[in-house]
Protein backbone atom coordinates (compact mmCIF):
# COMPACT_ATOMS: atom_id res chain seq x y z
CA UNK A 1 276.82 123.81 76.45
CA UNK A 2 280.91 124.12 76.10
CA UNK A 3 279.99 128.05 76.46
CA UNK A 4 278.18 127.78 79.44
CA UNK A 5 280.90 125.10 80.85
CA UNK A 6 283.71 128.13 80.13
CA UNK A 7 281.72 130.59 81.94
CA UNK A 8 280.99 128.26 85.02
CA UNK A 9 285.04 127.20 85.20
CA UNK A 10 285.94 130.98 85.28
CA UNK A 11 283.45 131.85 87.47
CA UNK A 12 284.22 128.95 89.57
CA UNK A 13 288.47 130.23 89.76
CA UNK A 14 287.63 133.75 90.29
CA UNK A 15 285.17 132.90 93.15
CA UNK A 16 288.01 130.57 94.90
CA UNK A 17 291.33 133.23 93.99
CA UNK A 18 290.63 135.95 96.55
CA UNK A 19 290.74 133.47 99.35
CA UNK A 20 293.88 131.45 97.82
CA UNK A 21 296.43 130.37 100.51
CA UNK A 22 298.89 127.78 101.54
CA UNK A 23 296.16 125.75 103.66
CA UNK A 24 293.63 125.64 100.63
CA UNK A 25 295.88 125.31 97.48
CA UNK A 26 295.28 121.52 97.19
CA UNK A 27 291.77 121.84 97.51
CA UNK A 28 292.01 124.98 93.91
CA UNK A 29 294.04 122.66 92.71
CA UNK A 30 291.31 119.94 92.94
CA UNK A 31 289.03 122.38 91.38
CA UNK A 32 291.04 123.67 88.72
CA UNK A 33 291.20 120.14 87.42
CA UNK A 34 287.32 119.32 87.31
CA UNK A 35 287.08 120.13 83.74
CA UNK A 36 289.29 117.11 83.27
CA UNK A 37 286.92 114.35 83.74
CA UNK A 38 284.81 116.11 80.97
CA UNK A 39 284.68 113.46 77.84
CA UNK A 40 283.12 112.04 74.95
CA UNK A 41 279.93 113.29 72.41
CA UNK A 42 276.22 112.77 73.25
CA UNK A 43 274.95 111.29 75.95
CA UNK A 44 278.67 110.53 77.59
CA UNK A 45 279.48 114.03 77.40
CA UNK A 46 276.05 115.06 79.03
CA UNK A 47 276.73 112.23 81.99
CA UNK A 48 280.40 113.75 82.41
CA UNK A 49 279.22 117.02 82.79
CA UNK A 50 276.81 115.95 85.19
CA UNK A 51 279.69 114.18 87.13
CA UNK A 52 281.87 117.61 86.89
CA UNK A 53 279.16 119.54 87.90
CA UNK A 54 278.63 117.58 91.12
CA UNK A 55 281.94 117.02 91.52
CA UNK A 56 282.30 121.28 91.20
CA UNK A 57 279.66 122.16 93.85
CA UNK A 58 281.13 119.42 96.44
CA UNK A 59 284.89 121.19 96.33
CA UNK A 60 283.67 124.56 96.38
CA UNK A 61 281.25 123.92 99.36
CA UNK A 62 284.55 122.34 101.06
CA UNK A 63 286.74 125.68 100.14
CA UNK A 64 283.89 127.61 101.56
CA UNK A 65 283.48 125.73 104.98
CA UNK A 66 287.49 125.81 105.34
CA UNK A 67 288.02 129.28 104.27
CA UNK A 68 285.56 130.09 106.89
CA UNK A 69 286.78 127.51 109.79
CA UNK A 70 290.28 129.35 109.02
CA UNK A 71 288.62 132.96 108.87
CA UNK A 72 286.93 131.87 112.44
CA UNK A 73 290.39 130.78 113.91
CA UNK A 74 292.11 133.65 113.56
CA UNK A 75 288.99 135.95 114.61
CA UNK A 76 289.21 133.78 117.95
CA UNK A 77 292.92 134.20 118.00
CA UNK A 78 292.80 137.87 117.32
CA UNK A 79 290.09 138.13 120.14
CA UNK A 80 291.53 136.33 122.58
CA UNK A 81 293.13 138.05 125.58
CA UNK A 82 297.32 138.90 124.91
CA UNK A 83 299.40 137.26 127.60
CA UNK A 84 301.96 139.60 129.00
């Protein structure tokens, strides 16, 4: 399992990096921490692991949807017709 959990965290960092920017850094921030609420042996490890996972999928959805509300704003900036 703490394999798998490695894999998933870098996975998780290098899917979030190439879109990295002032408006989203608390948000990878937030992420980058997720492994933190990871604790205990048995059955309290497995139920914090559960919690990080959840926890993982929620703030990447959110950097997703604002990566693309910002990528959307500037296309309909870029688009729009120059005032001279």
């Amino acid at each position: 399992m703490e394999r798998r959990l490695v894999v998933d965290y870098i996975e998780a960092i290098q899917s979030i990096l190439p879109s990295l920017s002032p408006s989203n850094y608390e948000l990878a921030i937030q992420i980058a921490n997720v492994p933190d609420v990871i604790r205990g042996y048995g059955h309290v490890k497995l139920r914090s692991v559960l919690k990080a996972e959840i926890a993982q999928r929620e703030l990447l959805a959110q950097f997703q949807r604002l990566n693309a509300s910002v990528v959307g704003a500037a296309e309909k900036w870029r688009r729009a017709p120059s005032e001279a």
